[in-house]
Each structure stands twice: as C-alpha cells, then as structure tokens.
Protein backbone atom coordinates (compact mmCIF):
# COMPACT_ATOMS: atom_id res chain seq x y z
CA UNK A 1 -78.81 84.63 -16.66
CA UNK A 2 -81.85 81.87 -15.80
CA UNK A 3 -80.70 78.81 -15.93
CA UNK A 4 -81.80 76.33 -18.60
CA UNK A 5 -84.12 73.39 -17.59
CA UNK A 6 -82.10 69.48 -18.11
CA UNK A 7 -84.34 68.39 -20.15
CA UNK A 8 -83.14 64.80 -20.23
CA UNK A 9 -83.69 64.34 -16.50
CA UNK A 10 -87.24 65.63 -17.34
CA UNK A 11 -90.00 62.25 -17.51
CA UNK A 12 -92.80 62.42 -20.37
CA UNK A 13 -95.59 63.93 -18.38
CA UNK A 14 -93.22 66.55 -17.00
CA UNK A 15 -92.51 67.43 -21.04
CA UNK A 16 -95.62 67.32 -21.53
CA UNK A 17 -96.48 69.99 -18.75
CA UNK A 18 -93.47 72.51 -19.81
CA UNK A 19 -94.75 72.26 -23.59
CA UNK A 20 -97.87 73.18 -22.32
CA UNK A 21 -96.90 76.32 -20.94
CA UNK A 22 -94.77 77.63 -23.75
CA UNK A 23 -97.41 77.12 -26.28
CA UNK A 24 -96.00 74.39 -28.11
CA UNK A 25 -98.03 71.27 -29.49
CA UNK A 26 -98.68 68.37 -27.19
CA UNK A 27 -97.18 65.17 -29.80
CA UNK A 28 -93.70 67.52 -29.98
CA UNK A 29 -93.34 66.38 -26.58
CA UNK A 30 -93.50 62.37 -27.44
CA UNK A 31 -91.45 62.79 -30.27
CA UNK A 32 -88.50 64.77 -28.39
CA UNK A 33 -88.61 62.35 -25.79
CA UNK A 34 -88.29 59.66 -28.34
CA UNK A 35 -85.03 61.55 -30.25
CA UNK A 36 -83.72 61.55 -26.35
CA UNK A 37 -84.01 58.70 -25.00
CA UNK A 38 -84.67 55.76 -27.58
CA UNK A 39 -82.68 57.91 -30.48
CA UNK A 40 -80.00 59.07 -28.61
CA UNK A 41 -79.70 62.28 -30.29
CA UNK A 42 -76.66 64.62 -29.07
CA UNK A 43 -77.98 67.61 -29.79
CA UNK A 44 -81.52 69.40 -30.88
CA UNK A 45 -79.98 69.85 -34.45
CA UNK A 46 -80.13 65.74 -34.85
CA UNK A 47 -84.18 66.28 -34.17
CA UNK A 48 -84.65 66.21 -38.24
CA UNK A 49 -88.26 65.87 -37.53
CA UNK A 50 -88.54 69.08 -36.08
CA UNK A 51 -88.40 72.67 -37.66
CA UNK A 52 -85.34 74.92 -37.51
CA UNK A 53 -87.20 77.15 -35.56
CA UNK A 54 -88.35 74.56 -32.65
CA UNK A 55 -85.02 73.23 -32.70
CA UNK A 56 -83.50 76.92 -31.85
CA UNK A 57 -86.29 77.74 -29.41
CA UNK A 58 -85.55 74.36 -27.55
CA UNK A 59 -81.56 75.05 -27.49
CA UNK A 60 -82.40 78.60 -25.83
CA UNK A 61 -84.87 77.12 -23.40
CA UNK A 62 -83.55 73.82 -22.43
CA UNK A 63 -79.97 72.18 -21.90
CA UNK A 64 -79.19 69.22 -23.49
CA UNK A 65 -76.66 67.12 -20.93
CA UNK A 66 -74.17 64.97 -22.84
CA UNK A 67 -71.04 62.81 -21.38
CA UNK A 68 -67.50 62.93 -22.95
CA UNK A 69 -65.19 60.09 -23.35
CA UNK A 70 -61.73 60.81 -21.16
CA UNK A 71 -60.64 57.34 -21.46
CA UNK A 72 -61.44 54.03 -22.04
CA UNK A 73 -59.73 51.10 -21.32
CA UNK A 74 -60.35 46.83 -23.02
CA UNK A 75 -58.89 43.88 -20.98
CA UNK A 76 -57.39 42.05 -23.07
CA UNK A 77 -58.54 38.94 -20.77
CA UNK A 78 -62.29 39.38 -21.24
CA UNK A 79 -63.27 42.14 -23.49
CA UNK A 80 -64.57 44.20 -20.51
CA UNK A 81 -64.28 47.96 -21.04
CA UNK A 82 -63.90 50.90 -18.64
CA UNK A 83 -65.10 54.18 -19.70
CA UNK A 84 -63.77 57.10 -18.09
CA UNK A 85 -66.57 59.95 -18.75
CA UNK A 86 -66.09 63.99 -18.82
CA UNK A 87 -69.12 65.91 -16.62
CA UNK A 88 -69.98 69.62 -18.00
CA UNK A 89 -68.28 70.63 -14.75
CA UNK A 90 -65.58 69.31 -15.28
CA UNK A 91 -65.62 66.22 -11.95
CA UNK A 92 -64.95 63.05 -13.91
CA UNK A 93 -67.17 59.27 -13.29
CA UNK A 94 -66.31 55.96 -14.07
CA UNK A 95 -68.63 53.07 -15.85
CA UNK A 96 -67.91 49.66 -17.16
CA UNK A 97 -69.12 47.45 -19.56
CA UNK A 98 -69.57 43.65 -18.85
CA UNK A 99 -70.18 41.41 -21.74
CA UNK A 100 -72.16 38.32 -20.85
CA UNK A 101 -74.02 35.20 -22.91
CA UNK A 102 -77.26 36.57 -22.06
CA UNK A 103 -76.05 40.64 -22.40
CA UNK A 104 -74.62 43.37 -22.28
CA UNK A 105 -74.28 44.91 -18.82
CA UNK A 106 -73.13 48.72 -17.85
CA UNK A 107 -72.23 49.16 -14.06
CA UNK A 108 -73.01 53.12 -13.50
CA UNK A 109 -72.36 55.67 -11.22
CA UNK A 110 -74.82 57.51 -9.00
CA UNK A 111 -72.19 60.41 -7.94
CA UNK A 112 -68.56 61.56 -8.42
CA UNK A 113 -66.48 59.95 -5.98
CA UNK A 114 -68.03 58.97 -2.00
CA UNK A 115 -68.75 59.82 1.24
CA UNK A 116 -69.51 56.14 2.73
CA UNK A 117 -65.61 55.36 3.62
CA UNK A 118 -65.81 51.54 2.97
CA UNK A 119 -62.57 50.51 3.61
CA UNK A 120 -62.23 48.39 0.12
CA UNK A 121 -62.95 50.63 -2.48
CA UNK A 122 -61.29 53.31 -4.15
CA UNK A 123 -64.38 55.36 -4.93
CA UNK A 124 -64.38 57.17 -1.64
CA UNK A 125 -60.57 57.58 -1.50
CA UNK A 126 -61.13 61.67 -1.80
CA UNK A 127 -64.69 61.26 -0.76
CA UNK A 128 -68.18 63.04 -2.28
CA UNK A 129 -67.72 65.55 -5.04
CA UNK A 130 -71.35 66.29 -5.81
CA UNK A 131 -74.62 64.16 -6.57
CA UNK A 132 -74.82 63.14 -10.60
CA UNK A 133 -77.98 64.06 -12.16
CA UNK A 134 -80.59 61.43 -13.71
CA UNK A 135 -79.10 62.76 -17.25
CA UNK A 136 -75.73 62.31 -16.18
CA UNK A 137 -76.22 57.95 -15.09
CA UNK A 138 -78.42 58.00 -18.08
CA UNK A 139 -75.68 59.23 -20.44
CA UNK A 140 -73.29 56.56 -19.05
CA UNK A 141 -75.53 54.17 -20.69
CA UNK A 142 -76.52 55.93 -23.44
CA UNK A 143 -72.88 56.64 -24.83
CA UNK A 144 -71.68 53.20 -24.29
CA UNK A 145 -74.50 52.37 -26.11
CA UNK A 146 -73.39 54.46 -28.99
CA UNK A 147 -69.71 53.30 -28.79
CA UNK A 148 -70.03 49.71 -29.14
CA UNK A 149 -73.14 50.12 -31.25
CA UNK A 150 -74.52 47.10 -29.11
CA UNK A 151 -77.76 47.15 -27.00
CA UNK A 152 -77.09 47.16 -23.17
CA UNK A 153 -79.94 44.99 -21.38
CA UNK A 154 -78.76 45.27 -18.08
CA UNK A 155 -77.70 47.77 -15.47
CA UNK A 156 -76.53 47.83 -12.20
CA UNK A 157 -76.33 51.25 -9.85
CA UNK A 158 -72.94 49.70 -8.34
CA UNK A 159 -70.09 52.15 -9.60
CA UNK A 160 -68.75 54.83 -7.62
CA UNK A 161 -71.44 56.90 -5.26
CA UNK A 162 -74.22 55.31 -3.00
CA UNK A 163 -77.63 55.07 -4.53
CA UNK A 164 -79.12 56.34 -1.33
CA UNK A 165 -77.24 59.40 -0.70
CA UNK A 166 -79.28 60.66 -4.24
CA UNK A 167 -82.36 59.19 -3.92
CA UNK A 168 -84.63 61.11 -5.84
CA UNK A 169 -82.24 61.34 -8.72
CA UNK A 170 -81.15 57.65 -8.88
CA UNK A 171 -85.76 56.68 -8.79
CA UNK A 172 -85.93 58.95 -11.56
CA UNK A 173 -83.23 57.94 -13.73
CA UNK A 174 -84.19 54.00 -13.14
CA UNK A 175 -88.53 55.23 -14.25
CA UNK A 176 -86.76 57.14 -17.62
CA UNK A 177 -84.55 54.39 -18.44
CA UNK A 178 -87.34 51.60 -17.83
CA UNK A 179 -90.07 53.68 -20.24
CA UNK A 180 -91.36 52.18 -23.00
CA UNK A 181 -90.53 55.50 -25.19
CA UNK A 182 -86.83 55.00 -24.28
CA UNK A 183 -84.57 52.32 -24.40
CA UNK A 184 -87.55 50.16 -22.09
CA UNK A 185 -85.27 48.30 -20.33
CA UNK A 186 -86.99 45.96 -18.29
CA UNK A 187 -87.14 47.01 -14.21
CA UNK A 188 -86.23 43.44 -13.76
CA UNK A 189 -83.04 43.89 -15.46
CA UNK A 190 -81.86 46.91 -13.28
CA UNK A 191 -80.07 46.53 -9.89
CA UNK A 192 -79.39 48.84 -6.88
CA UNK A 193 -76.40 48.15 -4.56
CA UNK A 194 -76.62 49.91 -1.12
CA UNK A 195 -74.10 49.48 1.65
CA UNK A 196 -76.95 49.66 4.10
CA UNK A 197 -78.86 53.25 4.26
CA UNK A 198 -82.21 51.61 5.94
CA UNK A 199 -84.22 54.37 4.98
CA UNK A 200 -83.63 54.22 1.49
CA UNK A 201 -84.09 50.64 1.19
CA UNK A 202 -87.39 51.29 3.14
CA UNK A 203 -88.72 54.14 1.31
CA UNK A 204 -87.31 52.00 -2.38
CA UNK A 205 -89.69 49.27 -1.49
CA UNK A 206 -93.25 51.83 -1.32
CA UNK A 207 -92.08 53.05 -4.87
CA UNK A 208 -93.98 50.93 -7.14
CA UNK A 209 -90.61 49.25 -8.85
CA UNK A 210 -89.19 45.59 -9.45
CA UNK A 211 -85.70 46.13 -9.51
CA UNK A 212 -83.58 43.68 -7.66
CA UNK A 213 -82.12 45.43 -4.94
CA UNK A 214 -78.21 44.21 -3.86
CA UNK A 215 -76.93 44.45 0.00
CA UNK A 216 -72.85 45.21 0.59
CA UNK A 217 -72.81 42.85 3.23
CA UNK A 218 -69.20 42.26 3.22
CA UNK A 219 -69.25 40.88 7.35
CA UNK A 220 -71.64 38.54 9.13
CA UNK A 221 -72.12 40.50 12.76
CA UNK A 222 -71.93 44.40 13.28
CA UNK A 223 -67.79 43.90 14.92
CA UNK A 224 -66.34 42.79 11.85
CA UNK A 225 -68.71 44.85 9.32
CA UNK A 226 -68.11 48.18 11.60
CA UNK A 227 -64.28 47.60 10.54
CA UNK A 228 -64.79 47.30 6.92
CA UNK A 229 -68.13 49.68 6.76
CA UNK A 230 -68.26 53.18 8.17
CA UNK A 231 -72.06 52.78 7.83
CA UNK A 232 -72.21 50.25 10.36
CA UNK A 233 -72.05 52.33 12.93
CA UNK A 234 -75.18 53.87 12.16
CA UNK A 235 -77.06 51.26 10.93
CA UNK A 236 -77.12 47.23 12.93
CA UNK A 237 -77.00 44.48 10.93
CA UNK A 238 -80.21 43.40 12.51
CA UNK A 239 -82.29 46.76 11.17
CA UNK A 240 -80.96 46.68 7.69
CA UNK A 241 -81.75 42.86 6.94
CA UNK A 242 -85.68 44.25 8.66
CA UNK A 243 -85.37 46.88 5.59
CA UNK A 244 -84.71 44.09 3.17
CA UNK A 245 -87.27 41.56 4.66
CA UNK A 246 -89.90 44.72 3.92
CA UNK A 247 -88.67 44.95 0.27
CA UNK A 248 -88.98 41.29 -0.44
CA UNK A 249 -92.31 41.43 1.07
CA UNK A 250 -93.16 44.77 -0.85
CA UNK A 251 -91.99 43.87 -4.25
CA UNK A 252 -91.65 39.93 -4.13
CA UNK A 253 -87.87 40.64 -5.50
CA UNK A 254 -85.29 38.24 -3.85
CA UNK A 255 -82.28 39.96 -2.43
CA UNK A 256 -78.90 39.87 -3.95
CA UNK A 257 -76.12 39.98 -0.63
CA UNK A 258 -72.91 41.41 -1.72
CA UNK A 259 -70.01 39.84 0.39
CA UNK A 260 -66.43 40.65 -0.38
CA UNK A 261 -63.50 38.18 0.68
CA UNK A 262 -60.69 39.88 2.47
CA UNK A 263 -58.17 37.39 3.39
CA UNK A 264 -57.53 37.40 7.50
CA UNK A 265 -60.70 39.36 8.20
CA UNK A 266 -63.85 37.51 6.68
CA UNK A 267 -63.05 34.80 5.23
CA UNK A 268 -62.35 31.73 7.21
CA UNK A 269 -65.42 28.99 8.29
CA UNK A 270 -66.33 30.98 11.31
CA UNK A 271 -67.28 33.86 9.36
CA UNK A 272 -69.02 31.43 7.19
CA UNK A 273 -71.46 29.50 9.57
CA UNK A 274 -71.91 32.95 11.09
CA UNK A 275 -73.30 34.29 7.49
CA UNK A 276 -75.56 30.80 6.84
CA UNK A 277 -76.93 31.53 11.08
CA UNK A 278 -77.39 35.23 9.84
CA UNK A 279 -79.48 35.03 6.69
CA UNK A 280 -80.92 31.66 6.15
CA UNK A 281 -84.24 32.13 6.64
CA UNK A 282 -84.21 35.42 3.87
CA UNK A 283 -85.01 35.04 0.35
CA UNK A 284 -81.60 36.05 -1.06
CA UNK A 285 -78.72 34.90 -3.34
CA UNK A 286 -75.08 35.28 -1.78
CA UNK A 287 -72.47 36.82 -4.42
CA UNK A 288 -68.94 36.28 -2.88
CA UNK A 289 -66.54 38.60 -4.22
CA UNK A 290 -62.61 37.87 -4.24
CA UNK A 291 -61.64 41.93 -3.11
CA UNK A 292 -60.11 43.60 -6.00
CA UNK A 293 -56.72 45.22 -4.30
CA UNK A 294 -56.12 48.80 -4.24
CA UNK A 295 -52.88 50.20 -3.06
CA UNK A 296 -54.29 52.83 -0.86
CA UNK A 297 -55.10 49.82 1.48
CA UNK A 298 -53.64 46.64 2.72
CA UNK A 299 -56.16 44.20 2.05
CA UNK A 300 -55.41 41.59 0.63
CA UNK A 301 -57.75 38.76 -2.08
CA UNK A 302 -58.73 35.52 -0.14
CA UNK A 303 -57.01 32.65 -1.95
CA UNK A 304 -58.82 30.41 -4.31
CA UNK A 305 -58.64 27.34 -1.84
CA UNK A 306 -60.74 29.62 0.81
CA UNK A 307 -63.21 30.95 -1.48
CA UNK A 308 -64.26 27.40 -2.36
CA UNK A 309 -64.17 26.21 0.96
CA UNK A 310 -66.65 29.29 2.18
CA UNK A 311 -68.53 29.03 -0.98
CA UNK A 312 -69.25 25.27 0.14
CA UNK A 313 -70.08 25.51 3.30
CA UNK A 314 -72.93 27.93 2.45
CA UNK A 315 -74.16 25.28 -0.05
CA UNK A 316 -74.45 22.99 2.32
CA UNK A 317 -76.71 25.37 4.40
CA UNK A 318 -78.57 25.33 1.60
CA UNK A 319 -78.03 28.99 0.36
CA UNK A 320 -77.83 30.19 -3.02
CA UNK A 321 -74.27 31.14 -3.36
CA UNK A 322 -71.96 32.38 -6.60
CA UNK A 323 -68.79 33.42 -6.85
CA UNK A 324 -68.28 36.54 -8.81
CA UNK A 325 -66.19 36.33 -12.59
CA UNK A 326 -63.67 38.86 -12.16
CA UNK A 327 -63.77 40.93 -15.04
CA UNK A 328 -61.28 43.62 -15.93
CA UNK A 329 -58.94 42.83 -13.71
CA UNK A 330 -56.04 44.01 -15.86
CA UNK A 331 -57.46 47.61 -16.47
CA UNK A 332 -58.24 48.01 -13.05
CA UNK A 333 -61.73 47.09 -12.63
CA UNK A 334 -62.94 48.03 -9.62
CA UNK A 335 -64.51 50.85 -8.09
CA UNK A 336 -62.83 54.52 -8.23
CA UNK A 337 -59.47 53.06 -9.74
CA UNK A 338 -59.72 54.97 -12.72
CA UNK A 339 -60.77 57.75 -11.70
CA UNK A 340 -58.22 57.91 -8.78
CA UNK A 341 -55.45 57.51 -11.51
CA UNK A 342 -56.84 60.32 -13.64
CA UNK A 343 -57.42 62.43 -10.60
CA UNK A 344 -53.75 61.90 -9.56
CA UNK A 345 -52.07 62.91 -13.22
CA UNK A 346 -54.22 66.37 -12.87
CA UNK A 347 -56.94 65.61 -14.98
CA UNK A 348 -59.55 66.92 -13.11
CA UNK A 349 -60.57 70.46 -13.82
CA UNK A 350 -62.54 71.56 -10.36
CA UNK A 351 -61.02 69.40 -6.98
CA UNK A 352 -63.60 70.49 -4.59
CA UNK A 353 -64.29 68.11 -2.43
CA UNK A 354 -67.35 67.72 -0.21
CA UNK A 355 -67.21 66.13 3.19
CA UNK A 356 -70.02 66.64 5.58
C-alpha cells in the first residue's frame, strides 16, 4: 500500500505543485491550506467549501496528521497547563501552555523523548524515540489553540527533543507556522533553544529567519558544562559562542543564554564573574533558571538568597539578566516529567527506543 503524503507538513508552493499534477485547480490549493492551518480543520469533511467528491479524493490521497489529548494537567498556582499529546504511532510528547500579560505562550516539542543526556532534564531519561514531524509541533499548537479557544502568540522550540537533531523538520514547521495564510505568527515571536549543536546554529543563521535563537548554557568554562552537558564534549564553549556571534551578525537577533542554577555546582560568585568574563562583550540576555528537581537525579534548586546574589553580580557587569517565573511547578513543569510518569504507568503503546 503507497503511503499517503502529510499534507500538513506540506508549505503552499509545495500544494500548489502536487495539485498541479493531479489535475486539480490551482485556488483549491490556497483555500485547503487556509482550512489547515488558519481554520484548524480536523479532518477534510470540515472543508465545507469543498465538494464531496474533492473532499474523498483528498482523504485517499493525502493524510491528515492530528494530535490527541492523553492528559492535561492546570496548576492551581498560575493557570499554566501541561498537555500530554497522543502521536498516530502511538510515542507520546509533552507541551505547555504559559499565560503571560502580553500572551499566550506554548513551549513545543521537536521529538519524543532525547538523545543529548543533559544531566537536568527528564526528557532524555529513556533517550530518542524518533524525530516529530513539522505536522506533529504544529498540532501541539494548533490543539491548544482549540482547547482554550485563546490565540497563542508565542512559541518556543524548548520542550522535550533538540531542535538540531531535526533540522529540516523543526525550519519547516517554524516557515508554516510564521505564513501569513496560517496562524502568521510573527518570526519574532518564535524561539529555538539548542544545547550547543554548532552546526545547526551556523547553518540557522544562512536561513533567511528572525527568530530569537536561545543557548543552554547552564556552566561558564567547558569543566563544569562537560559535567552537566554531554554535548560539551563535542562542542568548546569557545566554538559555540563563534556560532552565536555569526547569528547575531547574520540576523541582527540578540541571543537569549539559558543558565540553570544547580546548587553546589554553578552557582556560587566564582561561577558568576566567570559567566560576566565569558560573554560580556556578546549581544545577549542571561535567563537564570532555579533547576526544576527530578528524582532520577540529585540535583538540587539553588536557594533564593544565591540566585539574587548571582543575578546581581551580573548586573553590575552590566549584563542583561532575568530570573525565570517558575510556572507549573505543582504539575510538574519541566521537561519530560510527564511523559516519564505516563511512560512508567504503561501508557505508551510502542517502547522502542533509539540510541545511536
């Protein structure tokens, strides 16, 4: 049996193209696209505009990718929600939904479960499963979306997965969520996290885009960051913050550096006049991030009187620093924690695990 074509990882032009070939009229093409990706339609049957028989001939031609809701859980602290979404296969993916004064915000994934083995997350507990699809990180969105009934105006690539290790699928899913037929969310509003992969963040920066791209950091020399970051030992400090000076210069973007606080290991003053030494003369905003504990490991959250005290000292260097609201905290908010739970109770349909 052939298989069918995804046709909501497919862009306009590539609609366009396939329409083309079958015979069918060129404006079907903008209009699906529009019942896809601004509409949300679940199915070819909601296409009302279209005739029975073009919705039939699409269903036997083309498959339509949809998530399913597995679970979904509110903090009661800040209204933050964690979806917990079904794949076709089976392989389950987490998302979460921030609500902020100026929007809503959905956190994605790029791929079910990891194969980067930072030591602080719970995403790559049982490593990679497979890559997720453009549809699939679209849907995330999309079916939030349609469960709170509330426009999502920003997105960051920072769930489970790394960005870079599905390149191709993660560009295309950020060019069909950012088109003005769909829900045109502005490039500007859209954020990739990498832990480091230099030739992603290279190749990223000769595509055209202006999304802000975000740097796991987490250390301020290769010793400590090799401890916490797997990746580290293929990639120095010194080469990746090259890769980043080349997409500033590229796209004009400033950086975003991701730095979690893990009490004992990268926390204290040391660590922090190291980190002012290390990037002071990029153009980049410094997002410290208490750790969120998982009970696979023994890290542990830096205390509140440390935080400030780091947070400080980088102000006085002059760098733009935050400290990252928690959110969720109480449903489990962090990477993989979800998942890892659901995993655990049996919930997964296909375990197979890839780890080269």
């Amino acid at each position: 049996m052939e298989e069918k074509t995804d046709i909501k990882s497919l862009t306009l032009e590539e609609l366009k193209s396939c329409f083309k070939e079958q015979g069918i009229q060129g404006f079907r093409a903008k209009q699906i696209f529009q019942w896809l990706h601004e509409k949300l339609a679940d199915s070819f049957e909601d296409m009302t505009n279209l005739s029975r028989e073009l919705r039939c001939r699409l269903a036997e031609d083309y498959e339509m990718i949809t998530l399913r809701i597995a679970d979904v859980k509110v903090s009661g602290i800040d209204g933050t929600r964690k979806y917990l979404f079904r794949l076709p296969d089976g392989h389950v993916i987490e998302s979460v939904l921030m609500k902020y004064k100026h929007g809503n915000s959905v956190c994605v994934s790029s791929q079910a479960g990891c194969r980067m083995g930072c030591r602080f997350c719970a995403s790559t507990l049982d490593g990679l499963a497979r890559n997720l699809r453009p549809s699939e990180i679209l849907e995330q969105v999309y079916e939030i979306q349609k469960d709170t009934k509330e426009r999502v105006s920003n997105v960051v690539i920072m769930g489970s997965g790394e960005p870079f290790d599905n390149y191709d699928n993660v560009v295309r899913f950020i060019r069909l969520l950012s088109h003005e037929k769909g829900l045109n969310i502005s490039q500007r509003n859209i954020t990739v996290s990498t832990c480091g992969i230099v030739p992603g963040i290279e190749k990223l920066a000769e595509e055209g885009l202006s999304v802000t791209l975000a740097l796991s950091l987490h250390a301020p020399n290769d010793e400590i960051r090799k401890t916490l970051m797997p990746v580290a030992r293929r990639y120095a400090l010194a080469d990746v913050l090259k890769a980043c000076d080349t997409y500033f210069q590229k796209t004009g973007r400033r950086l975003t550096f991701e730095y979690s606080l893990v009490k004992g290991v990268n926390d204290n003053l040391s660590e922090a006049a190291a980190l002012a030494a290390l990037i002071k003369h990029h153009r980049a905003h410094v997002n410290l991030i208490p750790v969120n504990p998982i009970k696979e490991r023994d890290y542990i959250q830096s205390d509140d009187r440390a935080i400030e005290v780091f947070k400080h000292y980088l102000e006085q260097q002059g760098i733009n620093v935050t400290v990252r609201r928690e959110m969720g905290r109480d449903i489990g908010g962090a990477c993989g924690q979800l998942r890892k739970r659901y995993m655990e109770k049996g919930g997964m349909t296909d375990g197979s695990i890839c780890t080269d």
